[in-house]
Structure formats: structure tokens, C-alpha cells
C-alpha atoms as a PDB file:
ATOM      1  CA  UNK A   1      -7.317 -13.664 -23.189  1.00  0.00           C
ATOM      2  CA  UNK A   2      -7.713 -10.613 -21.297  1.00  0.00           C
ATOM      3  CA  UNK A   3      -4.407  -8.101 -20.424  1.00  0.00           C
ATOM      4  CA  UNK A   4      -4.471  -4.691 -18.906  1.00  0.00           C
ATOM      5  CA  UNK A   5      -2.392  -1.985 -19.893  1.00  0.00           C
ATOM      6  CA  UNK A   6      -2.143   1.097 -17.245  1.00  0.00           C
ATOM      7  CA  UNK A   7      -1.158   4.757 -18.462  1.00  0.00           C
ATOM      8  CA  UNK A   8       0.137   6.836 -15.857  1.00  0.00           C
ATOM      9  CA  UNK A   9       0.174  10.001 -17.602  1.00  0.00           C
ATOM     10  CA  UNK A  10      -3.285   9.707 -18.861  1.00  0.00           C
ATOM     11  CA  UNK A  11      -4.514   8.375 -15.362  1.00  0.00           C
ATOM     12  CA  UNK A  12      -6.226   5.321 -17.674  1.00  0.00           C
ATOM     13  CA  UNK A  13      -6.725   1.684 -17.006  1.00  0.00           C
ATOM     14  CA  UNK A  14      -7.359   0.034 -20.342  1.00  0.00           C
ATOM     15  CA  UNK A  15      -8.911  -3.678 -20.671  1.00  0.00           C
ATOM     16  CA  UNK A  16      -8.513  -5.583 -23.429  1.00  0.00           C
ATOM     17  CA  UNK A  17      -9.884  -9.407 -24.600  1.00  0.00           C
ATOM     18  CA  UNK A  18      -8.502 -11.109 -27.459  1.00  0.00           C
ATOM     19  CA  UNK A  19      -6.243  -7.437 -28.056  1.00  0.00           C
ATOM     20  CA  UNK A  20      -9.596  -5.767 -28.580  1.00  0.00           C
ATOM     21  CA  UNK A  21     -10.070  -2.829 -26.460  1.00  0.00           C
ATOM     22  CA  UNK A  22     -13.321  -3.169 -24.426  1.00  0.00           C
ATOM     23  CA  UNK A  23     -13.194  -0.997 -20.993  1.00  0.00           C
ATOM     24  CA  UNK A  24     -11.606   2.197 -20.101  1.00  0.00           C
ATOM     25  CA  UNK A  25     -11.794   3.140 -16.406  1.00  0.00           C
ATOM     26  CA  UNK A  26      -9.977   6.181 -15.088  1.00  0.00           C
ATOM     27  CA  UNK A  27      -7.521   5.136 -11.804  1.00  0.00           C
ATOM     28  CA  UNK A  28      -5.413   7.428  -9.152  1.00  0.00           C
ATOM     29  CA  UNK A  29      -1.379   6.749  -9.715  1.00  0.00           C
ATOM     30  CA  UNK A  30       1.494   7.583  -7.418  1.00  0.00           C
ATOM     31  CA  UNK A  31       2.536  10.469  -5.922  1.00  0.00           C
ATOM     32  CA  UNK A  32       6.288  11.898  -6.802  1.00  0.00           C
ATOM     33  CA  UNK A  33       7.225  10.841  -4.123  1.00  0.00           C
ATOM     34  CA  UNK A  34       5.934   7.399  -4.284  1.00  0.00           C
ATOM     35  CA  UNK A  35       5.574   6.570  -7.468  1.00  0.00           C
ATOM     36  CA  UNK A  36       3.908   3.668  -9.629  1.00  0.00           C
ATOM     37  CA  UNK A  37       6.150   1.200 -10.352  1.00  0.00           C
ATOM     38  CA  UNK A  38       6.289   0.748 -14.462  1.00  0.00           C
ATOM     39  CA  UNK A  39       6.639  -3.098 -16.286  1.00  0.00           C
ATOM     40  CA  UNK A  40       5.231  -5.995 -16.903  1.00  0.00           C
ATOM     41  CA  UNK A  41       3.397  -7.669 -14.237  1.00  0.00           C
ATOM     42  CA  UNK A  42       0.516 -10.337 -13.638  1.00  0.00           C
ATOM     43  CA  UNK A  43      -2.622 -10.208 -11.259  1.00  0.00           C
ATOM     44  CA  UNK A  44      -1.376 -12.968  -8.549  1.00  0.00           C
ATOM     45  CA  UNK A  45      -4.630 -12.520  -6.543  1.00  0.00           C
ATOM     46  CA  UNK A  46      -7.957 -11.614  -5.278  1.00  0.00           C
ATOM     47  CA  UNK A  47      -9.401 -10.205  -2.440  1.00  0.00           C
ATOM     48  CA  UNK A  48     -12.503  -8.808  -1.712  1.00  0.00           C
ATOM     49  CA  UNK A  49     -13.616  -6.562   1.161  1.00  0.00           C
ATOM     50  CA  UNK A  50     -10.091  -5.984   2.136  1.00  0.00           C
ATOM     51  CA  UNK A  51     -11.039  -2.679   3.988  1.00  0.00           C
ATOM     52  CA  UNK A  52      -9.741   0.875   4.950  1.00  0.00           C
ATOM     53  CA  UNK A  53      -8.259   2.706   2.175  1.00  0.00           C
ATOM     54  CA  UNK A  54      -8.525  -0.491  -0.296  1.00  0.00           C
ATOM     55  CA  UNK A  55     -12.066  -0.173  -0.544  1.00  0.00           C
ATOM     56  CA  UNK A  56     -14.014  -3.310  -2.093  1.00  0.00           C
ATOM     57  CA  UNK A  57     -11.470  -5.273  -3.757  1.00  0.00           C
ATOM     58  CA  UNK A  58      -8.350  -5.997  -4.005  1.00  0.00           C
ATOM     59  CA  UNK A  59      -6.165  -7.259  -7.058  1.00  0.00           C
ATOM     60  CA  UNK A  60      -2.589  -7.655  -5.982  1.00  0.00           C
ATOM     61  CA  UNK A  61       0.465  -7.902  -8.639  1.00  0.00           C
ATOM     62  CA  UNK A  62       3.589 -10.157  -9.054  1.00  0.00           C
ATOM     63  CA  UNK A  63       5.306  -7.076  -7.527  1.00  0.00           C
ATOM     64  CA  UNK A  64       5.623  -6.910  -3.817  1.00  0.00           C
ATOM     65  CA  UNK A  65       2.984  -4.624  -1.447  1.00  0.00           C
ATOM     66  CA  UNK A  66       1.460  -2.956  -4.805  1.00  0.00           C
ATOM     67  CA  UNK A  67      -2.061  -3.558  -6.729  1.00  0.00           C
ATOM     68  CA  UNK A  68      -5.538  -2.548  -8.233  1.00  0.00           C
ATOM     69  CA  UNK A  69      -8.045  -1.480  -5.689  1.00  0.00           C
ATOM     70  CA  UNK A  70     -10.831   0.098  -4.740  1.00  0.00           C
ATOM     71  CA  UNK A  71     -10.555   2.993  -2.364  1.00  0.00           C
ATOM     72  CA  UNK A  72     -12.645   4.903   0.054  1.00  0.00           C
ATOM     73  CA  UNK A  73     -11.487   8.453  -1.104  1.00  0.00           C
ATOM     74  CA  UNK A  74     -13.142   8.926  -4.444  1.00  0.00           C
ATOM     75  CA  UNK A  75     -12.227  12.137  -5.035  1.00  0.00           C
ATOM     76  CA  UNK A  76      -8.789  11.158  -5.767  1.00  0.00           C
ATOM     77  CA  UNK A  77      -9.396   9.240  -8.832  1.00  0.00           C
ATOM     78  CA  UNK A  78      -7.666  10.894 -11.766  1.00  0.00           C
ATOM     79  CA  UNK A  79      -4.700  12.191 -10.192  1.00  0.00           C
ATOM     80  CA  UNK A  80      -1.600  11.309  -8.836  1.00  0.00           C
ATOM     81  CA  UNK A  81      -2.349  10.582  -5.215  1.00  0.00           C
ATOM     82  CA  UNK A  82      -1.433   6.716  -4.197  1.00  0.00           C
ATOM     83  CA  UNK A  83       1.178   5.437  -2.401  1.00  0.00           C
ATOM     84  CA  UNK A  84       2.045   3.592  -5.678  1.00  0.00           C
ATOM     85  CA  UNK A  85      -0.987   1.766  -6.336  1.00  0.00           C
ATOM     86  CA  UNK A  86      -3.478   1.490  -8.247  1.00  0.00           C
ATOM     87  CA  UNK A  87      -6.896   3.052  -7.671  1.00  0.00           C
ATOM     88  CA  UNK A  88      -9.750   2.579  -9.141  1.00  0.00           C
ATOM     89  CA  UNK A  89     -13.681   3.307  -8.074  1.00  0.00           C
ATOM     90  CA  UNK A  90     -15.238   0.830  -6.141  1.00  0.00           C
ATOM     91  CA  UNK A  91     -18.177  -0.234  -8.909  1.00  0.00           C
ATOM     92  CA  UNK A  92     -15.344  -0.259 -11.382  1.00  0.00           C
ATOM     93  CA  UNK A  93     -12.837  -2.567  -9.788  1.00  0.00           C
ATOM     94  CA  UNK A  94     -15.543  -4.689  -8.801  1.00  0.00           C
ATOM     95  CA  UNK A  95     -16.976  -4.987 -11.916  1.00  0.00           C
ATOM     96  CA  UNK A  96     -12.537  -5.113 -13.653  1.00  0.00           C
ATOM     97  CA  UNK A  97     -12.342  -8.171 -11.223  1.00  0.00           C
ATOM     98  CA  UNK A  98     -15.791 -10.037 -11.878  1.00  0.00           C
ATOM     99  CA  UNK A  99     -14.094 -10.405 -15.582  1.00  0.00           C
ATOM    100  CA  UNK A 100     -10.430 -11.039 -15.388  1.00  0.00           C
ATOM    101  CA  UNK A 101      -8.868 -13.947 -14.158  1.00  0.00           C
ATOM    102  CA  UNK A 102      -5.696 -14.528 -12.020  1.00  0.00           C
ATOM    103  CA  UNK A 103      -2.628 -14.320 -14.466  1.00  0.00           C
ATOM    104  CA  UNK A 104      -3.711 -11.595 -16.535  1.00  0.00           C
ATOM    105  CA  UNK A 105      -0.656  -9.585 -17.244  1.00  0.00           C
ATOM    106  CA  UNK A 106      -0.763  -6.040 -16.818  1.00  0.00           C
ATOM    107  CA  UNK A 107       1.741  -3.514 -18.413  1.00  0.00           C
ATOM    108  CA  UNK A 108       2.186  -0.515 -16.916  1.00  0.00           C
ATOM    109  CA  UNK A 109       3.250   2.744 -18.842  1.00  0.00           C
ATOM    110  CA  UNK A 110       4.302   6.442 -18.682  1.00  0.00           C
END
């Protein structure tokens, strides 16, 4: 079983299979003023090529208008930028979503 924990402070997306950590990818967080919301969630869907600012994928979460995605302004991964999403390089949600499938909870943390 796969599950995703997110650290906002450390700007880290962490996957884990079978509670074994086995990917780290660094992700942008939300601004301040928009912040990521933190809690226990699940990955509700997929979709690819979703375009503008969400880059090549799309993984949305059993919270309304936020998710994992791609985006087209790399420079902003690492930092708190987002609206209150989650972004992530394009190869590296790509390759996040070629493994998990829908369901997979995902905690998110200070």
C-alpha cells in the first residue's frame, strides 16, 4: 500500500509502500496568504495534460479545488509560492502518478 506524507516546512513530498520510505521529491506549498491546507486526505483522481499552470498532471484530493501537480514555473519548487497546492516538477509528478493509485491517502504536515 502506498501513502504520501507532505511536509510543509521542509517543502518535501515523501512516498512510502508497505511504510517503507522509497521517494523523496521536493514540492512548492502555499503562500501566507493562501496557505496549504493540513490533514488527512486521499488522491480522488487523475488527470493528465490538464494545462496552464498545472503542468503535466494532475492529482486532485478529497478536499475541494486543491491537489498534486505539475507546474509550468519551475523555479518555484521549494518554496512557498502556490495558491495552496501542491507542486511538484513535471518528470516527478509524472513519474509520483505512474505508481500510486486512486485512494492513496496523503497526510499533510507542518
Amino acid at each position: 500500500m502506498y501513502t504520501i506524507v507532505i511536509s510543509l516546512q521542509k517543502h518535501q513530498l515523501y512516498l512510502y509502500k508497505d511504510n517503507r520510505q522509497i521517494r523523496t521529491y521536493p514540492v512548492a506549498v502555499g503562500k501566507p496568504a493562501t496557505p496549504t491546507p493540513k490533514g488527512s486526505f486521499k488522491i480522488i483522481n487523475k488527470a493528465p495534460n490538464p494545462g496552464g499552470v498545472f503542468g503535466a498532471m494532475w492529482l486532485g484530493l478529497s478536499i475541494s479545488g486543491y491537489g498534486i501537480h505539475g507546474t509550468n514555473n519551475p523555479q518555484s519548487i521549494g518554496r512557498s509560492v502556490s495558491n495552496g497546492c501542491i507542486r511538484m516538477a513535471n518528470k516527478d509528478v509524472l513519474e509520483l502518478a505512474g505508481m500510486i493509485p486512486i485512494g492513496t491517502p496523503v497526510t499533510i504536515r507542518a
